[in-house]
C-alpha atoms as a PDB file:
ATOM      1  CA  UNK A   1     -21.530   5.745  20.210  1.00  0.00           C
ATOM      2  CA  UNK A   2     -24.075   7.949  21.854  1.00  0.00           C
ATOM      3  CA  UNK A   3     -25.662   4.650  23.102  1.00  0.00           C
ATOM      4  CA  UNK A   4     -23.033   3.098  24.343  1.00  0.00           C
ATOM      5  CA  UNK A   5     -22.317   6.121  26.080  1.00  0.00           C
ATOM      6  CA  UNK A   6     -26.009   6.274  27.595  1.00  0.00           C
ATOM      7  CA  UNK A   7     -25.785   2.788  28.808  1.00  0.00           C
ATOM      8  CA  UNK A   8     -22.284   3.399  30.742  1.00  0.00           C
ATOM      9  CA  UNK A   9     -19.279   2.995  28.366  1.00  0.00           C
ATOM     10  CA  UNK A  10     -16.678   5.232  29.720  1.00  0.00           C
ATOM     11  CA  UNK A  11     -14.708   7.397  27.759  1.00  0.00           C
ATOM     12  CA  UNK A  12     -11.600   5.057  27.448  1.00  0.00           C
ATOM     13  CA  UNK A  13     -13.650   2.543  26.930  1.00  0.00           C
ATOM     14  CA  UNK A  14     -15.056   4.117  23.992  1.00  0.00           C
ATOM     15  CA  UNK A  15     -11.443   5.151  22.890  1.00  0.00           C
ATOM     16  CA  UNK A  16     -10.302   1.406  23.561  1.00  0.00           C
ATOM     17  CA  UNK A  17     -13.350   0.137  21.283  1.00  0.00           C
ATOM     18  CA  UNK A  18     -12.436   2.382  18.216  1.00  0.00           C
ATOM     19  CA  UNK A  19      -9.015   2.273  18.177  1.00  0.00           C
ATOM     20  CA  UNK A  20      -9.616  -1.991  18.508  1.00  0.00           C
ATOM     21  CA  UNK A  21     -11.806  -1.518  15.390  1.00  0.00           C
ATOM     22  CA  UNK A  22      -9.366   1.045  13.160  1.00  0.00           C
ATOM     23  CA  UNK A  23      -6.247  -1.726  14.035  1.00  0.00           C
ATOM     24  CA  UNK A  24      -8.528  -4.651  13.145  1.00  0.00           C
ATOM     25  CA  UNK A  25      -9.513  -2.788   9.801  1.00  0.00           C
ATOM     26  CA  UNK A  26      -5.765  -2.026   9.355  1.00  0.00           C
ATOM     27  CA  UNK A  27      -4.387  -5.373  10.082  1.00  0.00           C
ATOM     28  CA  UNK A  28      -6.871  -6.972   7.541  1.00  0.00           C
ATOM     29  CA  UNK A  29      -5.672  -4.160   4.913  1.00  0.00           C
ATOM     30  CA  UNK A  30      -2.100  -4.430   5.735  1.00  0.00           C
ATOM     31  CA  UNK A  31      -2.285  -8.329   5.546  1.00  0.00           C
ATOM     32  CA  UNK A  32      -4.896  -8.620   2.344  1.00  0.00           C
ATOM     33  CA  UNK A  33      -1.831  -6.341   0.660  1.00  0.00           C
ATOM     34  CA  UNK A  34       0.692  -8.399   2.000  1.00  0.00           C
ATOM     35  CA  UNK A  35      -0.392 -11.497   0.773  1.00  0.00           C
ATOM     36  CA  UNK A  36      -1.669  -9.659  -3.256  1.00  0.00           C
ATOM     37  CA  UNK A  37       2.134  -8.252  -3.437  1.00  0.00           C
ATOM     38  CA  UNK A  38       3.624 -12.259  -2.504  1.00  0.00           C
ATOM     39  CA  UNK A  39       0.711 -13.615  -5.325  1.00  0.00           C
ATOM     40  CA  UNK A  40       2.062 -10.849  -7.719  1.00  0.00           C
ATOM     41  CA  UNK A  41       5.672 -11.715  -7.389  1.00  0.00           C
ATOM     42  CA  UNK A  42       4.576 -15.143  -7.521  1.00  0.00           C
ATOM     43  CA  UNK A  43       2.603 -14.320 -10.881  1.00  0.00           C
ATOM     44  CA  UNK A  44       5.505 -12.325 -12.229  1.00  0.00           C
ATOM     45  CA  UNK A  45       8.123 -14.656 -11.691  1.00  0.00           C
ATOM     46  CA  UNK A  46       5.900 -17.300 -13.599  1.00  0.00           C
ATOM     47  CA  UNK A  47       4.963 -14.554 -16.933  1.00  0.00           C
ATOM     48  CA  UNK A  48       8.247 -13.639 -16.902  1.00  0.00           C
ATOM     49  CA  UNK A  49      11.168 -15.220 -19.146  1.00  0.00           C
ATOM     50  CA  UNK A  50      13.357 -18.169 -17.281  1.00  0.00           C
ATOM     51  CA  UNK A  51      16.718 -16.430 -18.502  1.00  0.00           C
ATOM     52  CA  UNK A  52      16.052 -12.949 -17.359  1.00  0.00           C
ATOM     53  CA  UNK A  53      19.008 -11.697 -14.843  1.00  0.00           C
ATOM     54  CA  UNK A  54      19.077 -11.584 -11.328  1.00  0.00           C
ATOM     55  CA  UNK A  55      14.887 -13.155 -11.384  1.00  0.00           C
ATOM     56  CA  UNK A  56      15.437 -15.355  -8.580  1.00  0.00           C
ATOM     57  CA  UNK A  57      16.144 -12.309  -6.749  1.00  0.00           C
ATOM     58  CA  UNK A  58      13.098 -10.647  -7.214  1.00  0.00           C
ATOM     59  CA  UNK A  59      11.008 -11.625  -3.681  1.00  0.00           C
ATOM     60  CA  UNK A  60       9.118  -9.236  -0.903  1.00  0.00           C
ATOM     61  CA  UNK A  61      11.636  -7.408   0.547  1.00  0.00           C
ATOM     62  CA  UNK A  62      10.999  -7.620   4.626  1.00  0.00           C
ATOM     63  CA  UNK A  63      11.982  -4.095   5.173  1.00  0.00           C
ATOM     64  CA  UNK A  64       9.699  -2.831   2.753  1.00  0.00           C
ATOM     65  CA  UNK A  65       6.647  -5.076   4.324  1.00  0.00           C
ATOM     66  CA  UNK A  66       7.761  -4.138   7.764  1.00  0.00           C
ATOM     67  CA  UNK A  67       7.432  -0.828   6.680  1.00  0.00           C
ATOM     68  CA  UNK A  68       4.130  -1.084   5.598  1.00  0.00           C
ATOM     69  CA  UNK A  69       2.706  -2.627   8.728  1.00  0.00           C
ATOM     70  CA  UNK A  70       4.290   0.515  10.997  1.00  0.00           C
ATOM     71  CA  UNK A  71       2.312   2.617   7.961  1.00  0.00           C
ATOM     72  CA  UNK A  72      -1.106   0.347   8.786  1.00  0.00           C
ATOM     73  CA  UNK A  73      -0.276   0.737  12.890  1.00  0.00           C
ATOM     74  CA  UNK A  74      -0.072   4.574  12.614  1.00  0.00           C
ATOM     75  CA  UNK A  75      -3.060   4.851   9.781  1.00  0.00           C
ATOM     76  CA  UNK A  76      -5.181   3.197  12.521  1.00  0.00           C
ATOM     77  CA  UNK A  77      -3.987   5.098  15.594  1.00  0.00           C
ATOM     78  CA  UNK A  78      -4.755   8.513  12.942  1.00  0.00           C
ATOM     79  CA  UNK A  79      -7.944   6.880  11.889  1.00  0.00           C
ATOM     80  CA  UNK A  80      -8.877   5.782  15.553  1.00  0.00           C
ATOM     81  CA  UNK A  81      -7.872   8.759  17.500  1.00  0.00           C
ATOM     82  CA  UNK A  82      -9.913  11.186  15.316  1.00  0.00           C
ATOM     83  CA  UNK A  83     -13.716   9.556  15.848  1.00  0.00           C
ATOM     84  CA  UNK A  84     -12.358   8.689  19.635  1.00  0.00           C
ATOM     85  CA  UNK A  85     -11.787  12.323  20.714  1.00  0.00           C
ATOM     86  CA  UNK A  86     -15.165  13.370  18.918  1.00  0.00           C
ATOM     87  CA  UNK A  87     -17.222  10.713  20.637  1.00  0.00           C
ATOM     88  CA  UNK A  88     -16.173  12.159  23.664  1.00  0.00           C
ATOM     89  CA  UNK A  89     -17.570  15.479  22.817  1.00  0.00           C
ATOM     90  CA  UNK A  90     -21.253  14.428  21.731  1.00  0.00           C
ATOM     91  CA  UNK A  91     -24.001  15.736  23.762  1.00  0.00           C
ATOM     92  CA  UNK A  92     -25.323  11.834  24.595  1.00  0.00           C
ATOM     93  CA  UNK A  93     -28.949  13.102  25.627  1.00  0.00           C
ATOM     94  CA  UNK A  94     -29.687  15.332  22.356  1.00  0.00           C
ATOM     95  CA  UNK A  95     -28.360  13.203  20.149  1.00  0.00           C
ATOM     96  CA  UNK A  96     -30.303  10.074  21.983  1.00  0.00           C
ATOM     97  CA  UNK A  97     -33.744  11.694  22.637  1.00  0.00           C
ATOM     98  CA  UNK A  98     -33.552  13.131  18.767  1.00  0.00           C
ATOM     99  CA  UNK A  99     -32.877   9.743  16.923  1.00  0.00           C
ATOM    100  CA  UNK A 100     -29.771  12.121  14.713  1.00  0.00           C
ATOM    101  CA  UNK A 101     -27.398  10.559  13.079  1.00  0.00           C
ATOM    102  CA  UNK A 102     -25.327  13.772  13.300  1.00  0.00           C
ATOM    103  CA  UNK A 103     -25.614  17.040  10.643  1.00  0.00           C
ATOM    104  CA  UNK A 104     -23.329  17.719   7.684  1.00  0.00           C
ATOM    105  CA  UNK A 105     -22.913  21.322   9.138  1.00  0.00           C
ATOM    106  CA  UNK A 106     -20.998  19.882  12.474  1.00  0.00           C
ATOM    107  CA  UNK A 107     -19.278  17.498  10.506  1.00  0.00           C
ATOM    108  CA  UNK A 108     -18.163  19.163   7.598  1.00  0.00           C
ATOM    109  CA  UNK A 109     -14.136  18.180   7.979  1.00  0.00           C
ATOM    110  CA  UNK A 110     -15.724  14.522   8.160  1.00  0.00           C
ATOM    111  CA  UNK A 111     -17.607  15.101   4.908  1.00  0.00           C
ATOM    112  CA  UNK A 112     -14.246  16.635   3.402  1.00  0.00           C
ATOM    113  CA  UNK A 113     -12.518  13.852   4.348  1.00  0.00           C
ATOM    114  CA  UNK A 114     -14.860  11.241   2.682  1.00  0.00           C
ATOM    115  CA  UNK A 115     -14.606  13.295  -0.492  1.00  0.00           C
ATOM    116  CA  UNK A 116     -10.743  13.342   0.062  1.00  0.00           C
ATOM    117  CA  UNK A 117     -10.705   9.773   0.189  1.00  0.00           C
ATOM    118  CA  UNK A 118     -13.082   9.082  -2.513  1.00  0.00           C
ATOM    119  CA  UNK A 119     -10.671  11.345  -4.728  1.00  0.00           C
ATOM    120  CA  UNK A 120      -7.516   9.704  -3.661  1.00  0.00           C
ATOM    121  CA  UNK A 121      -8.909   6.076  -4.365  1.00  0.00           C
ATOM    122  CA  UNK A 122     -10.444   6.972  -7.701  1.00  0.00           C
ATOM    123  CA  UNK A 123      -7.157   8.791  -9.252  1.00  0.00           C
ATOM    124  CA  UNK A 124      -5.268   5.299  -7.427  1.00  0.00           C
ATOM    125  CA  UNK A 125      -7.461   3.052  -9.519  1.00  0.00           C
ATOM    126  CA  UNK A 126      -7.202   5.229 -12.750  1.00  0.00           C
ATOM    127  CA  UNK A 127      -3.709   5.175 -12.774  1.00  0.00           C
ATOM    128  CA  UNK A 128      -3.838   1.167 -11.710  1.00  0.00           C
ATOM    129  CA  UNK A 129      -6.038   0.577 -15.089  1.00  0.00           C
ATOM    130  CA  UNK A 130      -3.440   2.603 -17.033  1.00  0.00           C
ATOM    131  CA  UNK A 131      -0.609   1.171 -16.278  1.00  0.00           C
ATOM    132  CA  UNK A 132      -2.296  -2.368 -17.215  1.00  0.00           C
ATOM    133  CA  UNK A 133      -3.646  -1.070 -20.078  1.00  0.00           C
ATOM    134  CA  UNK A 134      -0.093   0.319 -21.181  1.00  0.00           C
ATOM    135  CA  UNK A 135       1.524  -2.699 -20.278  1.00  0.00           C
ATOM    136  CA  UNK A 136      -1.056  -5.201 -22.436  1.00  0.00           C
ATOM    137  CA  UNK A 137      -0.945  -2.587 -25.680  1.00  0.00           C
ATOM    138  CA  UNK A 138       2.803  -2.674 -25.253  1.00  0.00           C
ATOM    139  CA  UNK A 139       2.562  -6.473 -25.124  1.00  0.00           C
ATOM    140  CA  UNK A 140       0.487  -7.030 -27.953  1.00  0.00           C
ATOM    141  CA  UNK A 141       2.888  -4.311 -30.156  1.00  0.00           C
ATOM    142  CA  UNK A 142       5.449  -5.376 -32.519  1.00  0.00           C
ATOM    143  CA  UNK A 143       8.931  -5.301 -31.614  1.00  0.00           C
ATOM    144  CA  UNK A 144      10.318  -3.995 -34.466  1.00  0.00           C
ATOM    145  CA  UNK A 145      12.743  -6.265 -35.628  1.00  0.00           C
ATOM    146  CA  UNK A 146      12.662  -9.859 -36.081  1.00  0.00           C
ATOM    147  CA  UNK A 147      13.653 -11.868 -33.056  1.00  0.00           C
ATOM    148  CA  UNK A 148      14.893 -14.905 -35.254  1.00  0.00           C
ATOM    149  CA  UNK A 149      18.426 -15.308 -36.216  1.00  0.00           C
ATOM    150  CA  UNK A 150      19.936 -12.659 -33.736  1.00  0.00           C
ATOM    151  CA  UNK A 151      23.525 -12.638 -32.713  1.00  0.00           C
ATOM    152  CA  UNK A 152      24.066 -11.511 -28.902  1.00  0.00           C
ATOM    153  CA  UNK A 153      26.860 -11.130 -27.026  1.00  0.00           C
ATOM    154  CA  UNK A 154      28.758 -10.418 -23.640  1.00  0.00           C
ATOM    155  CA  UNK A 155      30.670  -7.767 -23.113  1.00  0.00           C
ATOM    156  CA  UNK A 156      32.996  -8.176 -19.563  1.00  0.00           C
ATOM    157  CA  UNK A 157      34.719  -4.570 -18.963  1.00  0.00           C
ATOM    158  CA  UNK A 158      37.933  -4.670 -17.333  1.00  0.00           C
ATOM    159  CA  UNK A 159      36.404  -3.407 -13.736  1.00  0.00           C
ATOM    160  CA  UNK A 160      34.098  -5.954 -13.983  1.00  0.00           C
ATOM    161  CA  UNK A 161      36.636  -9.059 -13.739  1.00  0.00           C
ATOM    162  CA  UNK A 162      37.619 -10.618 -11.091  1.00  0.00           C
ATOM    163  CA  UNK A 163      41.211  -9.215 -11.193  1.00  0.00           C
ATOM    164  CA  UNK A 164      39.596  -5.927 -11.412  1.00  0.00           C
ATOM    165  CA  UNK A 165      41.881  -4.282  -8.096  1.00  0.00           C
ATOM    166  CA  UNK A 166      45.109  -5.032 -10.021  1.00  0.00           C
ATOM    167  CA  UNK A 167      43.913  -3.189 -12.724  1.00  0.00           C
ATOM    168  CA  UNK A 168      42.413  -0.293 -11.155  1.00  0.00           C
ATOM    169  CA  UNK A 169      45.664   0.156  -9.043  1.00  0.00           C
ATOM    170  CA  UNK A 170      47.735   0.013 -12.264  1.00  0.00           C
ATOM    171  CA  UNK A 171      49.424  -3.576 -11.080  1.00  0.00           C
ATOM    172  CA  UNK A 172      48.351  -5.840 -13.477  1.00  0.00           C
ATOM    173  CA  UNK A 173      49.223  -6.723 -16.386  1.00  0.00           C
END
């Protein structure tokens, strides 16, 4: 930034360039994650049983996706903003004529940050291996019973049918 800075970037210009690269980053995130959830409904829908209820339901809900792409917007307006308003505050000359990439004493919220991160996305992929690993052992477990033979049936309460306001007003029948 410091040489871009030395060879006549403004300070907007600066901002416009990192906040540009934070929503590119974002939008690539937001649409990499957009496109795994639709390949693991589509994945889903094809491990799970035919006859389960309400399956043809299951689908990416729009709200939920629209939500996620204000979440990447505002992640890289955070993420942007922050390294923007520092740039601005460099000394261009020192840190030009000294060839520094910057000390861990002046950016120690930076370095905290990092670790934050680095924290954050190890306990996410932890948990992520879990949960598979959970899932496949309770796959691979008996059931406890034998499936064969079994007699099922439907039970329709009487709020359930479809003359279900006569009988909750006491008219019917």
């Amino acid at each position: 930034m410091a040489w871009r800075v030395r060879l006549g970037a403004g300070q907007a210009g600066l901002v416009r360039l990192i906040l540009l690269e934070s929503a590119l980053l974002a939008a690539a995130g937001c649409g990499l994650g957009l496109l795994l959830a639709s390949a693991g409904v589509a994945a889903s829908k094809g491990l799970l049983p035919a006859d389960l209820p309400r399956l043809e339901t299951v689908r990416v809900d729009w709200a939920v996706a629209g939500f996620a792409v204000l979440l990447a917007a505002v992640s890289a307006l955070v993420s942007g903003l922050l390294p923007a308003l520092h740039a601005g505050r460099t000394s261009v000359s020192a840190t030009v004529r000294s060839g520094d990439r910057g000390s861990t004493r002046r950016h120690g919220s930076r370095s905290a940050f990092v670790v934050l991160e680095v924290g954050l996305s190890l306990t996410l992929l932890v948990g992520a291996v879990l949960m598979l690993r959970t899932f496949a052992n309770l796959e691979a477990r008996p059931l406890g019973f034998s499936p064969t033979r079994l007699l099922t049936f439907r039970l329709s309460l009487p709020w359930q049918t479809p003359d279900a306001t006569s009988w909750a007003s006491g008219t019917g029948s």
